[in-house]
Structures are given as structure tokens and as C-alpha cells.
PDB file of N, CA and C in Angstrom:
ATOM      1  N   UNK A   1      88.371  22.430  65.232  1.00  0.00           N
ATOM      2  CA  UNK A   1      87.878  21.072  65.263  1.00  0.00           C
ATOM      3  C   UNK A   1      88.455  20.373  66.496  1.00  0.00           C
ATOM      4  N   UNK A   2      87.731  19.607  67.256  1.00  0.00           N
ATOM      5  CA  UNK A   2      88.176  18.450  68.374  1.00  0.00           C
ATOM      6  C   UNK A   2      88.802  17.412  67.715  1.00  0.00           C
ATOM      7  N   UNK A   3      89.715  17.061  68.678  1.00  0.00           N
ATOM      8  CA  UNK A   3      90.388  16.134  68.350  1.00  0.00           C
ATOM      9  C   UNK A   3      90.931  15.792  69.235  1.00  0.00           C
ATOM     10  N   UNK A   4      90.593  14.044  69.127  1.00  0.00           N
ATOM     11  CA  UNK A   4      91.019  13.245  70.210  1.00  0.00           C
ATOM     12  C   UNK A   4      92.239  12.836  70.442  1.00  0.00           C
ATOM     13  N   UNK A   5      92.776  12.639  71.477  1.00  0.00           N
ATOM     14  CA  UNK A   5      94.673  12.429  71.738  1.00  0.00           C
ATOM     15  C   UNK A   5      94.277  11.046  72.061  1.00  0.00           C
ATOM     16  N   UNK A   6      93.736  10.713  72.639  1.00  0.00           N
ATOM     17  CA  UNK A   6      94.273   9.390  73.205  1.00  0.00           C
ATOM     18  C   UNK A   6      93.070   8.478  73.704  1.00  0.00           C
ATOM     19  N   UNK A   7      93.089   7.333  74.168  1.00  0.00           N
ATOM     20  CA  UNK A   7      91.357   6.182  74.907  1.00  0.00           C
ATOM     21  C   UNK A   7      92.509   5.578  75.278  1.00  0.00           C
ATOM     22  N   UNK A   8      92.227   5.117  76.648  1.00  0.00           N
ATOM     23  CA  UNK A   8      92.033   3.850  77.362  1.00  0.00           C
ATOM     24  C   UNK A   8      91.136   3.781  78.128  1.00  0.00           C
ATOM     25  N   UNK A   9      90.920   2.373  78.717  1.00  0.00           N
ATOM     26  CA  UNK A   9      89.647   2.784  79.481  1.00  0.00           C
ATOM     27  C   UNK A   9      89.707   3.571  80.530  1.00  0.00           C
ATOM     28  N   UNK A  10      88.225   4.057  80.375  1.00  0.00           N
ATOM     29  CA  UNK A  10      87.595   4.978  81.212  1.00  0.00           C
ATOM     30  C   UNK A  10      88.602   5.897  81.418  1.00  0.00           C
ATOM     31  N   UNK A  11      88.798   6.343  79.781  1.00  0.00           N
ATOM     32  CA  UNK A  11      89.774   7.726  80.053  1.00  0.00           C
ATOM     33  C   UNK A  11      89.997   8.177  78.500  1.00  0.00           C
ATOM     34  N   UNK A  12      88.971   9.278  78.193  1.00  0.00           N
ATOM     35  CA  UNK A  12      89.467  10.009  76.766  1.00  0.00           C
ATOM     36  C   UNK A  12      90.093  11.368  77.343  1.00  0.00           C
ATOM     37  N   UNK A  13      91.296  11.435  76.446  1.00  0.00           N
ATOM     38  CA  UNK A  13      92.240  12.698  76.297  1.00  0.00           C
ATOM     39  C   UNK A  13      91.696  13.728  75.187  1.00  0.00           C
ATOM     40  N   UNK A  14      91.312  14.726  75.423  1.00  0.00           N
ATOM     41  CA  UNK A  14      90.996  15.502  74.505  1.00  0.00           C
ATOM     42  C   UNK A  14      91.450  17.309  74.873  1.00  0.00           C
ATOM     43  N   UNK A  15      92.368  17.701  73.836  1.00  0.00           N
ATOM     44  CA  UNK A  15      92.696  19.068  74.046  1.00  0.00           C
ATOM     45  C   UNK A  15      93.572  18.767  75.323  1.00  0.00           C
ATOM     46  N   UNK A  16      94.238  17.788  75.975  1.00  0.00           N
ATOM     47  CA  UNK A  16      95.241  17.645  77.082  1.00  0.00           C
ATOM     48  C   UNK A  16      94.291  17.906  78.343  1.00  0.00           C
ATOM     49  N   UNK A  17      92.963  17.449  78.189  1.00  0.00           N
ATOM     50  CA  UNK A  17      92.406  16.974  79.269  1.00  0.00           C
ATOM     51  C   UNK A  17      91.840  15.740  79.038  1.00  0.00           C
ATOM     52  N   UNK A  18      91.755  15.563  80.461  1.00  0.00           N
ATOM     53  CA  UNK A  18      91.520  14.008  80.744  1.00  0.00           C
ATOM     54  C   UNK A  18      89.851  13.978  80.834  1.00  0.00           C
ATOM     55  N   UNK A  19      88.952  13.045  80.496  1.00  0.00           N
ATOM     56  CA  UNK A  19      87.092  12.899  81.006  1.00  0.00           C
ATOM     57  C   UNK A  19      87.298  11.728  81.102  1.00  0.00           C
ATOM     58  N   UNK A  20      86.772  11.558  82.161  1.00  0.00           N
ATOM     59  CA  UNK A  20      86.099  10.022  82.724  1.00  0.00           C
ATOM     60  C   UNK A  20      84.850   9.674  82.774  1.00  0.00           C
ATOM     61  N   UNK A  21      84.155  10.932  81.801  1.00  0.00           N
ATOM     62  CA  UNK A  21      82.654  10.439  81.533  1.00  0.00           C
ATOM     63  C   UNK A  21      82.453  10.328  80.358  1.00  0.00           C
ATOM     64  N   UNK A  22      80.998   9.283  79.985  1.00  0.00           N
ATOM     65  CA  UNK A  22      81.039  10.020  78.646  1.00  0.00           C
ATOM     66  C   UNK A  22      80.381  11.125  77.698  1.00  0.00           C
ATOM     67  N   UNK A  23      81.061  11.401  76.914  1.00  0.00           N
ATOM     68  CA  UNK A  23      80.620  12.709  76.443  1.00  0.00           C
ATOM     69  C   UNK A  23      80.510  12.898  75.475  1.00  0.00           C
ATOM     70  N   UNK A  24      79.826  14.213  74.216  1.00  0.00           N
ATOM     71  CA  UNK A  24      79.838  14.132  73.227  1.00  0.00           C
ATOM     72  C   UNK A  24      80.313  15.028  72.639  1.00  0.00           C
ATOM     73  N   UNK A  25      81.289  14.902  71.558  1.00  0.00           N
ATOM     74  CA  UNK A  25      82.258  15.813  70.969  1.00  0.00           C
ATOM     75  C   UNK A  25      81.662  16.321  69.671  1.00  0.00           C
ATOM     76  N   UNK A  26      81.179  17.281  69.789  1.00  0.00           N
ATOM     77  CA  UNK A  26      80.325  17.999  68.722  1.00  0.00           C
ATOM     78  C   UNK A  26      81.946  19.391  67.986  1.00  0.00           C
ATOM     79  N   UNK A  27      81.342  19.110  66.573  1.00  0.00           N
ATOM     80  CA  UNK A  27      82.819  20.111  66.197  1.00  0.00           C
ATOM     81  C   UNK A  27      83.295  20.719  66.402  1.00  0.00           C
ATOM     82  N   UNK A  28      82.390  21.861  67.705  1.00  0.00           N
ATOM     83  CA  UNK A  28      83.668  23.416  67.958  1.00  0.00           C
ATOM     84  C   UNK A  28      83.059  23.327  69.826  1.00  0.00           C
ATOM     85  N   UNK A  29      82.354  21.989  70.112  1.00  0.00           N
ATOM     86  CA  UNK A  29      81.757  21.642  71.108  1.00  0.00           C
ATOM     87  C   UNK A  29      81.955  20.586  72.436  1.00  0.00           C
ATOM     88  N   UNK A  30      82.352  20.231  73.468  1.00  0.00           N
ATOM     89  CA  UNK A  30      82.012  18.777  74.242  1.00  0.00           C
ATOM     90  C   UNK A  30      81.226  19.245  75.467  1.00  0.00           C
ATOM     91  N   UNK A  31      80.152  18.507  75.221  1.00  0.00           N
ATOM     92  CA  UNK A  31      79.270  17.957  76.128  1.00  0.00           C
ATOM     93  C   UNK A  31      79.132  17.441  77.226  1.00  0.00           C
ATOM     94  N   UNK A  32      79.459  18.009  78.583  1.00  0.00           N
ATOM     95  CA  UNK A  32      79.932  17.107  78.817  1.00  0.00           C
ATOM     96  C   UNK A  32      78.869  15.752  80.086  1.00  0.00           C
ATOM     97  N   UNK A  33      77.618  16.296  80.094  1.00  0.00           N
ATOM     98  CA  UNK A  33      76.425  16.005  80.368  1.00  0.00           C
ATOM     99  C   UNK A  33      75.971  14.847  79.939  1.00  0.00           C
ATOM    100  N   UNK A  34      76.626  13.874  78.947  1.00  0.00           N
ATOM    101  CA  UNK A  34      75.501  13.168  78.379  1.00  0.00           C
ATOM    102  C   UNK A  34      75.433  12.166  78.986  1.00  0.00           C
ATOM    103  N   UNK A  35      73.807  12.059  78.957  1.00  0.00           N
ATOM    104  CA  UNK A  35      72.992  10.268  79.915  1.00  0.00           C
ATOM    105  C   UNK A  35      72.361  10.069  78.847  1.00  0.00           C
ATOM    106  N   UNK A  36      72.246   8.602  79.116  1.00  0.00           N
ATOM    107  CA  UNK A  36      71.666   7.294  78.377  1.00  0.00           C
ATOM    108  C   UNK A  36      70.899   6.970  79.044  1.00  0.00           C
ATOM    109  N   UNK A  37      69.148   6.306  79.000  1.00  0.00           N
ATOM    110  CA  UNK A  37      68.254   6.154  79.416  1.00  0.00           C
ATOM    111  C   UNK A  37      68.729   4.746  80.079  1.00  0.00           C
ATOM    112  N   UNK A  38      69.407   4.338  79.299  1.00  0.00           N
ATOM    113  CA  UNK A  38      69.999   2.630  79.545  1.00  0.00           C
ATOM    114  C   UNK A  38      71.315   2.822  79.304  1.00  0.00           C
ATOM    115  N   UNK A  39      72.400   2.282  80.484  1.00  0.00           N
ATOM    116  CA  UNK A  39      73.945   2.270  80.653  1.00  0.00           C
ATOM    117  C   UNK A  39      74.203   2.267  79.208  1.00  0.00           C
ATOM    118  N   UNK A  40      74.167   0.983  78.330  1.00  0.00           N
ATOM    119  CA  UNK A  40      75.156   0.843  77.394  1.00  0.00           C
ATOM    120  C   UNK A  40      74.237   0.667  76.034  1.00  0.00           C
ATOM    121  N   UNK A  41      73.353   1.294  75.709  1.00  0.00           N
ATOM    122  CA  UNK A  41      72.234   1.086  74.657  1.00  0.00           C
ATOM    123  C   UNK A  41      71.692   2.973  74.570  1.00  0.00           C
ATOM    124  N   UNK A  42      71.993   3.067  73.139  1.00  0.00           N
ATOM    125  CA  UNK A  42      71.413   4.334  72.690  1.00  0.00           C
ATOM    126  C   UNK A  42      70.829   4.854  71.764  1.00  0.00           C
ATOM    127  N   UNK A  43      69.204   5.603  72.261  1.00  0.00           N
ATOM    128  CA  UNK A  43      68.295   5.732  71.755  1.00  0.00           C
ATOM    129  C   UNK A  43      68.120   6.774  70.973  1.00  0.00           C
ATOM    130  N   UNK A  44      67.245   7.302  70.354  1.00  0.00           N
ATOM    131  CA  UNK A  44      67.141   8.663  69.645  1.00  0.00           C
ATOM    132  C   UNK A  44      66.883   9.500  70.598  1.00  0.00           C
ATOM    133  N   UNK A  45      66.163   9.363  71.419  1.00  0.00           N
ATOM    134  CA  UNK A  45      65.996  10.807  72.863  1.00  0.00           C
ATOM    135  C   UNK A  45      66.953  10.576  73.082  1.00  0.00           C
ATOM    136  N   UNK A  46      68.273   9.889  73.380  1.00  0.00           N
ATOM    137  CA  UNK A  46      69.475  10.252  74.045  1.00  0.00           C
ATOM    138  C   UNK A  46      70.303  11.237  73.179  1.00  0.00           C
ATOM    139  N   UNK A  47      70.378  11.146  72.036  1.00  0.00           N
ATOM    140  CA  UNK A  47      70.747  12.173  70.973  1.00  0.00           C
ATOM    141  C   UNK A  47      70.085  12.985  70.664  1.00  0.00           C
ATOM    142  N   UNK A  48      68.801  13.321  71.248  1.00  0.00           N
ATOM    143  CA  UNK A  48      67.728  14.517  70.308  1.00  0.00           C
ATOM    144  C   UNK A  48      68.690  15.930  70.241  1.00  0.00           C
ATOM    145  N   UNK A  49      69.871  16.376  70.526  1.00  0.00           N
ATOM    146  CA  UNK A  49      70.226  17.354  70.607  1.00  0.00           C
ATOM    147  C   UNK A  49      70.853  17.254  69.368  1.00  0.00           C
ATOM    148  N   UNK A  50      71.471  16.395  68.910  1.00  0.00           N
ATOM    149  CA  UNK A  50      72.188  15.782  67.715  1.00  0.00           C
ATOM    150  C   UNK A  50      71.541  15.932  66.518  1.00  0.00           C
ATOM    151  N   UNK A  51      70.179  15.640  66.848  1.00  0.00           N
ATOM    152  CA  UNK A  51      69.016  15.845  65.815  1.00  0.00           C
ATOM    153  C   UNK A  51      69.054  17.079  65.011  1.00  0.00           C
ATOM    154  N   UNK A  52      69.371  18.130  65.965  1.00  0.00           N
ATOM    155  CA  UNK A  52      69.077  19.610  65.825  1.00  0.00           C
ATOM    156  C   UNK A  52      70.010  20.325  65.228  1.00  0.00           C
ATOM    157  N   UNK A  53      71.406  19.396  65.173  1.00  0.00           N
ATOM    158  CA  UNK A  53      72.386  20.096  64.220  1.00  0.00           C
ATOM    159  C   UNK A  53      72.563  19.522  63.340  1.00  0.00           C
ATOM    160  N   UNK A  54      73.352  20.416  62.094  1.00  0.00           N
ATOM    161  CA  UNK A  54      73.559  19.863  60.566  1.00  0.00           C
ATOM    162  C   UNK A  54      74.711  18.820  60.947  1.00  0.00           C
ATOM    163  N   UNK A  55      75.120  17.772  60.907  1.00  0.00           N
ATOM    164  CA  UNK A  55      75.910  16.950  60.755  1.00  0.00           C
ATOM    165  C   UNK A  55      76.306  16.375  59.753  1.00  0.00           C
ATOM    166  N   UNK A  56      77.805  16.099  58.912  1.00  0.00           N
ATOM    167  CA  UNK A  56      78.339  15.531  58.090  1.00  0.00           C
ATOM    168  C   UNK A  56      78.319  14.028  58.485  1.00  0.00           C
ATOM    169  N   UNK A  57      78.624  13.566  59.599  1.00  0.00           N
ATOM    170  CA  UNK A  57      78.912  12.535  60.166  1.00  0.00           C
ATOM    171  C   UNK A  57      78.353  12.170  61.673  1.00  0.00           C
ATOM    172  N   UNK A  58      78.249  11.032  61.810  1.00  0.00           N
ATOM    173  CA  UNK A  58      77.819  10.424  63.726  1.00  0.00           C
ATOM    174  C   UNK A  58      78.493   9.537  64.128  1.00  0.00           C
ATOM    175  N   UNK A  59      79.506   9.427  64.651  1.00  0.00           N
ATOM    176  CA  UNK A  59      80.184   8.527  65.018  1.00  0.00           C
ATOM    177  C   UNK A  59      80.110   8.018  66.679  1.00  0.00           C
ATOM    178  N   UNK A  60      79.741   6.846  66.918  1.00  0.00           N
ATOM    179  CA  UNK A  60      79.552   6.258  68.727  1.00  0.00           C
ATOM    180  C   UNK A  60      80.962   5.526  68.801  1.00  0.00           C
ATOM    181  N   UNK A  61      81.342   6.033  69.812  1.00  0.00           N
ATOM    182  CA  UNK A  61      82.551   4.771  70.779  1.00  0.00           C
ATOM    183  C   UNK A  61      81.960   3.502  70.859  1.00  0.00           C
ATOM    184  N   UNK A  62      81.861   2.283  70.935  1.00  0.00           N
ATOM    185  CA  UNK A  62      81.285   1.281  71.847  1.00  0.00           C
ATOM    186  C   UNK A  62      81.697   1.001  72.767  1.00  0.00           C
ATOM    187  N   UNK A  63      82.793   2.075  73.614  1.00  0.00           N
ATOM    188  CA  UNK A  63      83.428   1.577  74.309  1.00  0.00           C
ATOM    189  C   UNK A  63      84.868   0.707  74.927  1.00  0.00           C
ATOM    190  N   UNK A  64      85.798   0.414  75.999  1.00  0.00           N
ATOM    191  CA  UNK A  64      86.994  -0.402  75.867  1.00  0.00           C
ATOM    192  C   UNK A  64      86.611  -2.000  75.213  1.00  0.00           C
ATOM    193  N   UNK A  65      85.158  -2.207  75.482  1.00  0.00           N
ATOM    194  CA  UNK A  65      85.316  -3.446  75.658  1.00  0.00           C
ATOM    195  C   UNK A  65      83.986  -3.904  74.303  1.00  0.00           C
ATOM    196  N   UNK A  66      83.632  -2.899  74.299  1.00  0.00           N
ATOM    197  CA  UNK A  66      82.589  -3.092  72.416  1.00  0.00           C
ATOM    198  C   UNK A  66      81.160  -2.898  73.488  1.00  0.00           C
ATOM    199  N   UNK A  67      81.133  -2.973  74.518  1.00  0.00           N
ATOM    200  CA  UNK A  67      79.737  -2.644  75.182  1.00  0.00           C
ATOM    201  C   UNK A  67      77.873  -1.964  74.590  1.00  0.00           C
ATOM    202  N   UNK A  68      78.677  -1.230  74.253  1.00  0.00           N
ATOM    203  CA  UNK A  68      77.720  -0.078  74.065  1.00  0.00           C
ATOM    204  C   UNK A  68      77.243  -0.335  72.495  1.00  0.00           C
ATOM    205  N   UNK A  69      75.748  -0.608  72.894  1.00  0.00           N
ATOM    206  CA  UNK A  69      74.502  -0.275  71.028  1.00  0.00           C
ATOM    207  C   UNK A  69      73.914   0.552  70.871  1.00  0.00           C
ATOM    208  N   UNK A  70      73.923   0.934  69.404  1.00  0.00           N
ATOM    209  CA  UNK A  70      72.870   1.835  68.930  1.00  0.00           C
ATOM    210  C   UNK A  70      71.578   1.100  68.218  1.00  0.00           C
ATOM    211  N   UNK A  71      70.280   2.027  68.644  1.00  0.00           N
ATOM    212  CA  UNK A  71      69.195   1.277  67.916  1.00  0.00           C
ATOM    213  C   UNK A  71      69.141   1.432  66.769  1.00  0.00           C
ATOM    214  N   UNK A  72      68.347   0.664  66.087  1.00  0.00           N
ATOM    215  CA  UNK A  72      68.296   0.272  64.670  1.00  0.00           C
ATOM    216  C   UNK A  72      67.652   1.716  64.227  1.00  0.00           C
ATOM    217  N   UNK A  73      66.313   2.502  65.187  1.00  0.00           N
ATOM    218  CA  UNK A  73      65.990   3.824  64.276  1.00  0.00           C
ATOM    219  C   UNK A  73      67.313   4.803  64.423  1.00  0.00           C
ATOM    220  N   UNK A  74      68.264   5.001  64.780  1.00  0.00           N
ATOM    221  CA  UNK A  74      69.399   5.840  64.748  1.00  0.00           C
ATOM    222  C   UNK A  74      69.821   5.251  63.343  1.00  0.00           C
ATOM    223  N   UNK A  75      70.445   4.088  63.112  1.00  0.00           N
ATOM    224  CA  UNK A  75      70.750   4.136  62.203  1.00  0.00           C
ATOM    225  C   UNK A  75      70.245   4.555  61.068  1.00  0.00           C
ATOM    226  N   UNK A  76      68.739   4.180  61.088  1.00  0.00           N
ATOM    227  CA  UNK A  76      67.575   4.853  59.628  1.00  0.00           C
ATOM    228  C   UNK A  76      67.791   6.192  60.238  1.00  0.00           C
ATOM    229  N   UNK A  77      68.055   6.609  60.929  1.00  0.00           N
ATOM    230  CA  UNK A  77      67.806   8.243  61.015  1.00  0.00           C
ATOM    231  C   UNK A  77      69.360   8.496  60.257  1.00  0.00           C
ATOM    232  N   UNK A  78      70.273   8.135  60.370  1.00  0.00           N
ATOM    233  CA  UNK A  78      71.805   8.534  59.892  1.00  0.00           C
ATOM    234  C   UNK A  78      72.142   8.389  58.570  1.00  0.00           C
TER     235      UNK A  78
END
């Protein structure tokens, strides 16, 4: 399982490395590719990969500063 060490901004620690992008931490997985159609707003095509696996849980950062939304069909999809 991943597991996160540490956030500040524009800086997650994970496994004693540093990313300055953002990324998505899938359970035995990170991503480290992921774009948003729109900077700080996220859609279901930005997750369609997410779609495709069994998930217990979905959890989004919003970010240092609370920035970042999810649309309302993500949530009916979750």
C-alpha cells in the first residue's frame, strides 16, 4: 500500500520521494502523468482511468490552499 509521508506546498513525500506534480496514488500504483482539462476543477474524463478499477475509496487533495473542485457527476459516480 502507498503511503504518504508528508504535503507542503507543491511538495508530496511519498516512499522518500519528493513530486512536484500532481499525481495519482492508486494502491500498489502512482501516476505520475495526471492532467486536468481545467487547472483546478475535476471532471470524469480526467479520472476515466479510475473508472476502470475496483475501488474501495476516492479520495482528491484540494490542494495547499483548498483550490481544487470536483464535479457534482463524480460525486454521483462515487
Amino acid at each position: 500500500m502507498i503511503k504518504i509521508e508528508s504535503y507542503s506546498f507543491g511538495n508530496l513525500t511519498v516512499a522518500k520521494k519528493i513530486y512536484k506534480n500532481d499525481v495519482l496514488l492508486l494502491p500498489d500504483d502512482i501516476v505520475l502523468s495526471w492532467q486536468r482539462q481545467k487547472s483546478h476543477f475535476v471532471i470524469m474524463k480526467d479520472i476515466k482511468k479510475l473508472t476502470e478499477i475496483e475501488l474501495d475509496h476516492l479520495i482528491f487533495g484540494t490542494g495547499f490552499y483548498g483550490l481544487m473542485k470536483i464535479d457534482e457527476e463524480i460525486a454521483l459516480f462515487c
